[in-house]
Protein backbone atom coordinates (compact mmCIF):
# COMPACT_ATOMS: atom_id res chain seq x y z
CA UNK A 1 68.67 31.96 7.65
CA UNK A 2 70.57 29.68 5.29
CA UNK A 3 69.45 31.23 1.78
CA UNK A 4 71.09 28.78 -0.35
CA UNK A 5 70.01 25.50 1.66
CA UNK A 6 66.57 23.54 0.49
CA UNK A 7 63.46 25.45 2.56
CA UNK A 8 60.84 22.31 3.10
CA UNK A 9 58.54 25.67 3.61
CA UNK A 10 59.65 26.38 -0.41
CA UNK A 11 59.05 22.53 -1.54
CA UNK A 12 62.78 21.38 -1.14
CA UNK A 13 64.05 24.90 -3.55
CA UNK A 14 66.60 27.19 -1.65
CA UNK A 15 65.37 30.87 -0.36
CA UNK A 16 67.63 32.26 -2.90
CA UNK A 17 66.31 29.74 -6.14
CA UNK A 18 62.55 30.94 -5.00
CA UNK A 19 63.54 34.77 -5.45
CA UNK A 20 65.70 34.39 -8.55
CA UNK A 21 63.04 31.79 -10.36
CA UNK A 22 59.63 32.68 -8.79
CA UNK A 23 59.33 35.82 -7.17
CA UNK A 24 57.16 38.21 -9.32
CA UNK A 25 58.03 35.95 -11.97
CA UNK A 26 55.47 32.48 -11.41
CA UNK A 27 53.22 30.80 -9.26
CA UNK A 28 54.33 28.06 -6.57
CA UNK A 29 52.67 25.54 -5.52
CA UNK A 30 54.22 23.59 -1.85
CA UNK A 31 52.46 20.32 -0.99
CA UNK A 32 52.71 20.31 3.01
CA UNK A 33 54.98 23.34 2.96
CA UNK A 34 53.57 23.48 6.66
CA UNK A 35 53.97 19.37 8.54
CA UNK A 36 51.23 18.30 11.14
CA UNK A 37 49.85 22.02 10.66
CA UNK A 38 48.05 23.66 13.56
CA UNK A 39 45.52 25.83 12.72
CA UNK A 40 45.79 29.00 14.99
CA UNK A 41 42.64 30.16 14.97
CA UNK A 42 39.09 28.21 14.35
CA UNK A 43 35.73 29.31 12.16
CA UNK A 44 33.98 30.64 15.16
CA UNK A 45 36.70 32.66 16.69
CA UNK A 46 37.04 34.42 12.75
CA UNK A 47 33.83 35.26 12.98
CA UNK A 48 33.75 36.45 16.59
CA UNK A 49 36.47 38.95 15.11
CA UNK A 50 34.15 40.13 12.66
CA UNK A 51 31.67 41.34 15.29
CA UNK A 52 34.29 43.90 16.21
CA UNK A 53 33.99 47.00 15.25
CA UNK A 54 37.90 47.85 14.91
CA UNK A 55 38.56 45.00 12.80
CA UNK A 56 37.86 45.40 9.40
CA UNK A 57 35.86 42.42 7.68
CA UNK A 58 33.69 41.55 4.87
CA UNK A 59 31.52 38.98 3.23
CA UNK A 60 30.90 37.57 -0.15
CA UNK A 61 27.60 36.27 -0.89
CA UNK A 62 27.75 34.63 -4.35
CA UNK A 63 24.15 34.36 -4.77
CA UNK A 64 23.10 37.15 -2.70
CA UNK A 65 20.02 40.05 -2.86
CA UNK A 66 22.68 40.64 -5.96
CA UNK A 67 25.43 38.53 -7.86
CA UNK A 68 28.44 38.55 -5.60
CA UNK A 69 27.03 40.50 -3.05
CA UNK A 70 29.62 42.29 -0.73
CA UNK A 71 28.53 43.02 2.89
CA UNK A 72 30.67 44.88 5.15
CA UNK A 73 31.69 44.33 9.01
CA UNK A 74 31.54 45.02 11.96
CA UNK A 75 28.72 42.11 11.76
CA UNK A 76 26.14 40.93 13.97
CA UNK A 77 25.24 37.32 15.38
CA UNK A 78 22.23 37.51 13.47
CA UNK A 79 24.25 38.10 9.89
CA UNK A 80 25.78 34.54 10.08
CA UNK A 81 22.36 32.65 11.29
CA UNK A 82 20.69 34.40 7.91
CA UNK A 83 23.63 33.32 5.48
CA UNK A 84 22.59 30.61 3.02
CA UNK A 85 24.47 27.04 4.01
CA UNK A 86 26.64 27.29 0.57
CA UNK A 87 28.48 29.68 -1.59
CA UNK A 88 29.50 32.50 1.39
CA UNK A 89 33.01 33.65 1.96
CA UNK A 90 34.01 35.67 5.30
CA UNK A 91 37.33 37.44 4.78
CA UNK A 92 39.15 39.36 8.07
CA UNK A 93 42.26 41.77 7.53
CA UNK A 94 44.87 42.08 9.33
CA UNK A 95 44.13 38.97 11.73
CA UNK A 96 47.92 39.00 12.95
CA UNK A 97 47.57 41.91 14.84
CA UNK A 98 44.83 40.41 17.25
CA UNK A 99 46.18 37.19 17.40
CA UNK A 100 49.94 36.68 18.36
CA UNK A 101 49.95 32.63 16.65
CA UNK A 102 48.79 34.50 13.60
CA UNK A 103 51.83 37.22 14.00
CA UNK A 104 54.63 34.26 14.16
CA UNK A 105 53.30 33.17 10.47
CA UNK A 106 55.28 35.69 9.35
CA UNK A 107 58.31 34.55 10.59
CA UNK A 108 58.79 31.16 8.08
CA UNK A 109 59.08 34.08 5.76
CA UNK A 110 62.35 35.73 6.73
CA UNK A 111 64.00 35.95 3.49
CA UNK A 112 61.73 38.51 2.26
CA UNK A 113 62.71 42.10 3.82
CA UNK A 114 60.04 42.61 6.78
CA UNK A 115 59.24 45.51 5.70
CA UNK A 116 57.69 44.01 2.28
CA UNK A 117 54.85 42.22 4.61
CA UNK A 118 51.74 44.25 4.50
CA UNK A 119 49.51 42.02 6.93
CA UNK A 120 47.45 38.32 7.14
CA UNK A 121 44.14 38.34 6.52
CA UNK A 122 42.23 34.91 6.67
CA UNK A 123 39.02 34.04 5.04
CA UNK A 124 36.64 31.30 6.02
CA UNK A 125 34.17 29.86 3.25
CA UNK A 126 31.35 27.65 3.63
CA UNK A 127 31.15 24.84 0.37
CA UNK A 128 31.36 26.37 -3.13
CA UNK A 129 32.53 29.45 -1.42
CA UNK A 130 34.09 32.03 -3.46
CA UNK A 131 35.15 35.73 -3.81
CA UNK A 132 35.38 35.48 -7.69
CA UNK A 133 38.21 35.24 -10.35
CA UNK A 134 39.89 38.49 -9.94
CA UNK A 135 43.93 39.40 -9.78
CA UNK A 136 45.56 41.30 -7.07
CA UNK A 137 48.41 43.88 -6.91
CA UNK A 138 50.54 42.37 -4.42
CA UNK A 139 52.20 38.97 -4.02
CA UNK A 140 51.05 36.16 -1.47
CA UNK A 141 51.24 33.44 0.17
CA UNK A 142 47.63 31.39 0.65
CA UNK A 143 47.71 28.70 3.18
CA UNK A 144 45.55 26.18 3.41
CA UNK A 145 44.15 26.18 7.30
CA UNK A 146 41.19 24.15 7.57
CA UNK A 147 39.25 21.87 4.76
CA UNK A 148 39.89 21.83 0.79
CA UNK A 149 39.99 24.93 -1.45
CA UNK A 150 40.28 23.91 -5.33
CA UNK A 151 42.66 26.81 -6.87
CA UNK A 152 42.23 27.60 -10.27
CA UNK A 153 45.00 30.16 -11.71
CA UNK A 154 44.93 31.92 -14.93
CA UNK A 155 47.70 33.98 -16.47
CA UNK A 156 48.78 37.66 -15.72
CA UNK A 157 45.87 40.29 -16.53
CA UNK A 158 45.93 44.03 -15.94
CA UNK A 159 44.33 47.05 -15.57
CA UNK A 160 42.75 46.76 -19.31
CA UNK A 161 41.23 42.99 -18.55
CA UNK A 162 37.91 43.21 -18.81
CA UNK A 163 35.83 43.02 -15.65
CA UNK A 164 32.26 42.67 -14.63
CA UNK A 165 29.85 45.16 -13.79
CA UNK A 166 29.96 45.62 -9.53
CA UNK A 167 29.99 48.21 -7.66
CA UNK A 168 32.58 47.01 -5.70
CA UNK A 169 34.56 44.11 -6.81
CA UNK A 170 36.48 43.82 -9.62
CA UNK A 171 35.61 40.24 -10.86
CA UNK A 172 37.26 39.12 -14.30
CA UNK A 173 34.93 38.67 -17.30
CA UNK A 174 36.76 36.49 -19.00
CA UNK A 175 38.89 33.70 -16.54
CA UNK A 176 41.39 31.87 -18.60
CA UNK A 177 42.36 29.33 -17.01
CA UNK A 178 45.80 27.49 -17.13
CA UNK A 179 46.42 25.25 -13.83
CA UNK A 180 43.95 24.42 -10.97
CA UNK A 181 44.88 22.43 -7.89
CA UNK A 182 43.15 21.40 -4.72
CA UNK A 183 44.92 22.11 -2.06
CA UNK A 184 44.60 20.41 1.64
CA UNK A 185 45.85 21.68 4.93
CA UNK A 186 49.81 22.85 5.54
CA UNK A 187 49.40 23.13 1.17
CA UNK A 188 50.66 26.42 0.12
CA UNK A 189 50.31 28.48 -2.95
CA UNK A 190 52.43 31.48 -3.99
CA UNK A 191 51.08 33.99 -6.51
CA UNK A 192 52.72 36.95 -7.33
CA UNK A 193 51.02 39.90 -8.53
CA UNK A 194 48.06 40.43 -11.31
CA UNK A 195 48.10 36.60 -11.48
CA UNK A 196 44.39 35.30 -12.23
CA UNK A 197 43.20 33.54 -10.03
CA UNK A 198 39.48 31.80 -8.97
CA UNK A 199 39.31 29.73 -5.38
CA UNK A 200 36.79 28.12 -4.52
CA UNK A 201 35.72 25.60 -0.92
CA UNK A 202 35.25 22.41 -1.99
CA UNK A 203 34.47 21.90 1.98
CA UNK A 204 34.02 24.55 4.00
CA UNK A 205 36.96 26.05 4.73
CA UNK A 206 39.82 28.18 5.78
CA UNK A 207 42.62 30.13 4.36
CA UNK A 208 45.36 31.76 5.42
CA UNK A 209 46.85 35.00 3.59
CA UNK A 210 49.75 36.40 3.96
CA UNK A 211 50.42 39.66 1.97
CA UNK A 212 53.04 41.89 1.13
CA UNK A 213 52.74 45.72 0.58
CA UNK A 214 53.21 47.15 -3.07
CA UNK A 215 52.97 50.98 -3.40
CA UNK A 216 51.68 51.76 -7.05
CA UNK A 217 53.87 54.41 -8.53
CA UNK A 218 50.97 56.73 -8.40
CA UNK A 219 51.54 56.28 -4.42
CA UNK A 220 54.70 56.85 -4.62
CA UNK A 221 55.06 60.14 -6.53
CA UNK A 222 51.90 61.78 -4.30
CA UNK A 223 53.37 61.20 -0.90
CA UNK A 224 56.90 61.70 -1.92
CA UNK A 225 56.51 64.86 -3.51
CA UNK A 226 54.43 65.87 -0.56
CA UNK A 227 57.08 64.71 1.66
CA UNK A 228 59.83 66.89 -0.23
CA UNK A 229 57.13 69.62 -0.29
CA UNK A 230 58.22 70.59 3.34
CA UNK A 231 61.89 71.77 2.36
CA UNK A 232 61.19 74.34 0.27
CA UNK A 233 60.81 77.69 0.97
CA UNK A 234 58.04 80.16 -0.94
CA UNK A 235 61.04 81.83 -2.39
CA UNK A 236 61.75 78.34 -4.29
CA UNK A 237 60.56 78.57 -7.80
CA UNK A 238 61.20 77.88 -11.43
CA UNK A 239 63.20 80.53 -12.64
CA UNK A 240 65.07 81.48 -16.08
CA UNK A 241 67.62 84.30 -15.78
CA UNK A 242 68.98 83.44 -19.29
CA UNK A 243 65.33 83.25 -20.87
CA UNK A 244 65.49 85.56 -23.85
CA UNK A 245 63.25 88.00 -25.80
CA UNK A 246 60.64 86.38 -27.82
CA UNK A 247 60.80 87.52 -31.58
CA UNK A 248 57.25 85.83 -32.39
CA UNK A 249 54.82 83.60 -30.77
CA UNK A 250 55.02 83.89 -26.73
CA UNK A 251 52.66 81.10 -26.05
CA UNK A 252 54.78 78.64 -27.28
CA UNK A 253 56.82 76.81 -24.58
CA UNK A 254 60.01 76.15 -26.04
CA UNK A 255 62.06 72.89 -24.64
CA UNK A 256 64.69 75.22 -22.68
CA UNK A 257 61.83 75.64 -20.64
CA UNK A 258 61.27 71.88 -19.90
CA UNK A 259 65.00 71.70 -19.95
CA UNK A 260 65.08 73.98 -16.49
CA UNK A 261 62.03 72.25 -15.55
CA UNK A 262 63.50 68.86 -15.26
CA UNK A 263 66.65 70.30 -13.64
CA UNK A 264 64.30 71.68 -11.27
CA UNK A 265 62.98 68.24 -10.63
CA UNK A 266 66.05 66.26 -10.80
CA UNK A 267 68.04 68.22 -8.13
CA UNK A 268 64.71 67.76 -5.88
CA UNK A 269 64.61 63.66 -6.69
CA UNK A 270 68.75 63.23 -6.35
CA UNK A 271 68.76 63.62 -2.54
CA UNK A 272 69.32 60.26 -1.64
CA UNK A 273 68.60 61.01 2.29
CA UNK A 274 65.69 62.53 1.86
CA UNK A 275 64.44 59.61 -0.57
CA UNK A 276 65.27 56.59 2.39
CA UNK A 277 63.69 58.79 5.28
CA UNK A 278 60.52 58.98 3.34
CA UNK A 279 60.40 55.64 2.36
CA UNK A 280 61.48 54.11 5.39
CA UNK A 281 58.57 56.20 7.28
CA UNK A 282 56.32 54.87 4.04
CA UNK A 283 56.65 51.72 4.27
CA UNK A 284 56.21 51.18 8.48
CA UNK A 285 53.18 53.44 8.65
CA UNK A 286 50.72 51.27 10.32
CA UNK A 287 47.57 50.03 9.16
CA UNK A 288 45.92 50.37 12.52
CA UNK A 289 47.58 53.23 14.15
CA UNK A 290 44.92 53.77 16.52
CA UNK A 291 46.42 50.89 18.31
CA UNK A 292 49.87 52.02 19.19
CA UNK A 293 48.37 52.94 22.59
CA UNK A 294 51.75 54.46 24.03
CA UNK A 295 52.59 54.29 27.33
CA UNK A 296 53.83 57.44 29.64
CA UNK A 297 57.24 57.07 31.37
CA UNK A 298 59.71 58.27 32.79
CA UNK A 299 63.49 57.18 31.63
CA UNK A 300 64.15 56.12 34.48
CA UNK A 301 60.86 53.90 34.96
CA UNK A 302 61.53 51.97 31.87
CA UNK A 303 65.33 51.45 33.39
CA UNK A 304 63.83 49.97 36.74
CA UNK A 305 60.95 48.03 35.07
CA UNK A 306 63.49 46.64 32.58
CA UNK A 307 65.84 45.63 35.58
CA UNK A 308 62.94 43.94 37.30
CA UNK A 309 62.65 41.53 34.80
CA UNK A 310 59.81 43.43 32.31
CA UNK A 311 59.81 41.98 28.77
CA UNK A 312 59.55 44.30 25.63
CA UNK A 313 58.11 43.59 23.02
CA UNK A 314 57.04 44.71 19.58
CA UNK A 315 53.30 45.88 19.86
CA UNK A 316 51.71 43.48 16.62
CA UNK A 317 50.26 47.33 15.04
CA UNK A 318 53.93 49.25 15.05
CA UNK A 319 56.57 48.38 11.79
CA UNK A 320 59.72 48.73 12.36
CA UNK A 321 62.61 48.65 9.83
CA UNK A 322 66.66 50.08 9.86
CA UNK A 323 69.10 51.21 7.43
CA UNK A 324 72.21 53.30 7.22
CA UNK A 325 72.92 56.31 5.68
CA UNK A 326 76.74 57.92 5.06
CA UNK A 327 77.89 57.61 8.61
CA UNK A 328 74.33 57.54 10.37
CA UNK A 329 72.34 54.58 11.54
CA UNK A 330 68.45 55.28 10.81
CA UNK A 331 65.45 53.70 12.54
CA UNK A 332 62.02 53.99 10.92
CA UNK A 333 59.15 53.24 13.61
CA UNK A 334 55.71 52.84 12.89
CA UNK A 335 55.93 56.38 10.21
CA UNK A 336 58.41 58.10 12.34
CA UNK A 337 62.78 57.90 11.88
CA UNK A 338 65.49 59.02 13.85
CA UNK A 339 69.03 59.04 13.14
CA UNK A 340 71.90 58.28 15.55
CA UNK A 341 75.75 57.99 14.88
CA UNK A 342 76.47 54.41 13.31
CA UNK A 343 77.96 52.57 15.81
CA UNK A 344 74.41 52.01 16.54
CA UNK A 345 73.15 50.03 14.12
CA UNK A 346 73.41 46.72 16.43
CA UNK A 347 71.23 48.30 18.84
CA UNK A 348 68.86 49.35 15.55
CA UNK A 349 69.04 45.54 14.88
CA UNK A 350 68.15 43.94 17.66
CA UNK A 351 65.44 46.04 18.58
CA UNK A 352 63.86 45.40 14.71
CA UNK A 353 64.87 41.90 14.94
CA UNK A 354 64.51 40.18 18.04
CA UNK A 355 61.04 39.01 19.84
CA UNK A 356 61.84 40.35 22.82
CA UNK A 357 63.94 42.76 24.67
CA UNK A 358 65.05 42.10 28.39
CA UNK A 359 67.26 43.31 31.16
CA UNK A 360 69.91 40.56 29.36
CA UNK A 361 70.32 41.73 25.71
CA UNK A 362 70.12 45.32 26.53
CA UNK A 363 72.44 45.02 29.19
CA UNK A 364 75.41 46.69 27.09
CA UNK A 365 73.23 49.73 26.42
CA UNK A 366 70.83 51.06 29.56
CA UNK A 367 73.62 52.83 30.62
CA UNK A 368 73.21 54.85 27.40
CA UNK A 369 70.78 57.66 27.79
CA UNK A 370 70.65 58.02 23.80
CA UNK A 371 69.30 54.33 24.27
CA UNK A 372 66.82 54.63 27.18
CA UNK A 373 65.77 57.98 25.65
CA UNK A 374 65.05 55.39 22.53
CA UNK A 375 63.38 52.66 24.23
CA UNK A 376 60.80 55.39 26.20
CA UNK A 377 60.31 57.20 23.14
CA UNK A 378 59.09 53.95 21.53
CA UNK A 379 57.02 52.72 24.22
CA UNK A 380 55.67 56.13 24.26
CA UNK A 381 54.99 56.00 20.83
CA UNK A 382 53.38 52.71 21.14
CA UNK A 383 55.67 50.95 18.72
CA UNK A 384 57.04 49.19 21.68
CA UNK A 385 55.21 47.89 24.98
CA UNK A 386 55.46 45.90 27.52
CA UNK A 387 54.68 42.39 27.69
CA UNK A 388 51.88 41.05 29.98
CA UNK A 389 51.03 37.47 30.37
């Protein structure tokens, strides 16, 4: 991608103005970011997805048995016949990895690391549909689908702003409000994290949302100092050889003692390897991982199928991501990593970065048996898989 040439997708602003003016910084709105836009996916096929029982779902029922009432999927036929005709909002998750037009939404998006992109959820909302003026944690990009949402955004709140009294959605108290638009379909609004914001259908209608993963620091320091947990012996302690006698007071911890403490902790948080294999595994851990349903195979197999003609592809519930390390070339798939020597890293590439991968572009290396080993591992895995028509 051409980062420094005009993006129509970014309103006529280069990939690299967007991330040095707007991103995390201020809201964007795109009029017809996305020309003669094709919806991929209509109100009745949603809500056939929210019958399933894998597919997580909800609804928002402004003026429910309770204000705001949230109801939970899977759902039943019956749920949408009883809704009231106004002021309902269905919301799916993770609607790209069921339905491969929704996957390729992502890919107008390639200046942000892929790794960033959590998943799309979509929402459908019958007139004066609404979830409530709330603030989120992550940035995104809403699309409008189908119909007319009116947008109103507010400024940045926190975890201090007070809220309303629910049990389970944390709805602002007090909504200031500084901009509102209406947006139409192929309109797109960017919003980047704890922005206020309040949307609701002026028709009924659909939106599109693609989000990108934030770890809260709370995240990170549990699972990485669980990660690091695994490296150290029972014989690895906090220790102070040159602690001396106490003249007076011995419950008083003295700041030598925090002094060897933080040493303790600092040697543990310098190693740099250890930091990118945990995050790389972090941040490709799938949402779904019940769906990698890997495929047994021989080496061998895959090498025939592949020379056949077989196509393979990226299954839509694996993450994969690369980087390199010293003189290593590391690939993180779906929560796992392996390292190889470097001159690997074009392999790592194309297998993050292309669609698909055929008998042509992996023509170089089938001979390899590091490489085939790979490829079945990841099929295995369930990362990978073959493509069926």
């Amino acid at each position: 991608m051409q980062i420094d040439q005009p993006l129509a997708l970014l309103g006529g602003i280069s990939p690299s103005t967007f991330m040095k003016e707007y991103w995390q910084r201020k809201p964007l709105l795109v009029r017809g970011a996305f020309t003669d836009f094709k919806n991929p996916i209509n109100p009745d096929e949603l809500a056939g997805l929210s019958l399933e029982e894998e597919i997580e779902s909800r609804i928002v029922v402004e003026h429910g048995n309770t204000p705001w009432e949230l109801l939970h999927g899977p759902f039943a036929a019956e749920t949408f016949q009883n809704l009231p005709e106004t002021n309902w909002t269905l919301l799916v998750q993770a609607v790209d990895q069921f339905i491969p037009e929704v996957d390729q939404l992502f890919e107008p998006f390639s200046f942000i690391p892929k790794w960033r992109f959590d998943d799309i959820m979509i929402s459908y909302a019958a007139k004066g549909g609404s979830v409530g003026p709330h603030f989120d944690y992550y940035d995104v990009f809403l699309i409008q689908s189908y119909g007319q949402r009116r947008w109103k955004i507010g400024p940045q709140e926190n975890s201090e702003s007070p809220c309303l009294d629910h049990p389970d959605l944390r709805l602002l108290a007090d909504f200031k409000q500084t901009d509102e638009w209406v947006l139409e379909p192929g309109d797109m609004l960017y919003l980047p994290p704890q922005f206020a914001h309040y949307g609701i259908a002026e028709t009924d209608c659909m939106t599109i949302s693609v989000g990108l993963r934030a770890p809260s620091t709370q995240e990170i320091l549990v699972h990485y100092t669980d990660f690091l947990s695994q490296f150290y012996a029972e014989e690895s302690r906090y220790s102070d050889p040159e602690q001396q006698a106490v003249a007076k007071d011995p419950h008083f911890i003295d700041t030598a003692a925090l002094t060897r403490l933080k040493k303790t902790l600092q040697e543990a948080l310098q190693d740099d390897q250890k930091l990118l294999t945990w995050f790389g595994q972090h941040v490709t851990e799938p949402r779904y991982p019940e769906r990698l349903m890997g495929e047994a195979l021989t080496e061998q197999e895959l090498v025939n199928t592949i020379d056949n003609g077989a196509i393979v592809i990226r299954n839509p519930s694996g993450k994969l991501a690369w980087s390199i390390f010293n003189d290593e070339a590391i690939l993180f798939a779906s929560g796992f990593s392996r390292s190889f020597p470097k001159h690997y890293a074009d392999l790592l590439r194309l297998i993050c970065e292309t669609n698909a991968l055929y008998q042509e572009n992996l023509q170089a290396w089938l001979k390899d048996p590091i490489v085939t080993t790979l490829l079945t591992e990841l099929i295995k895995q369930g990362t990978l898989e073959f493509f069926n028509e």
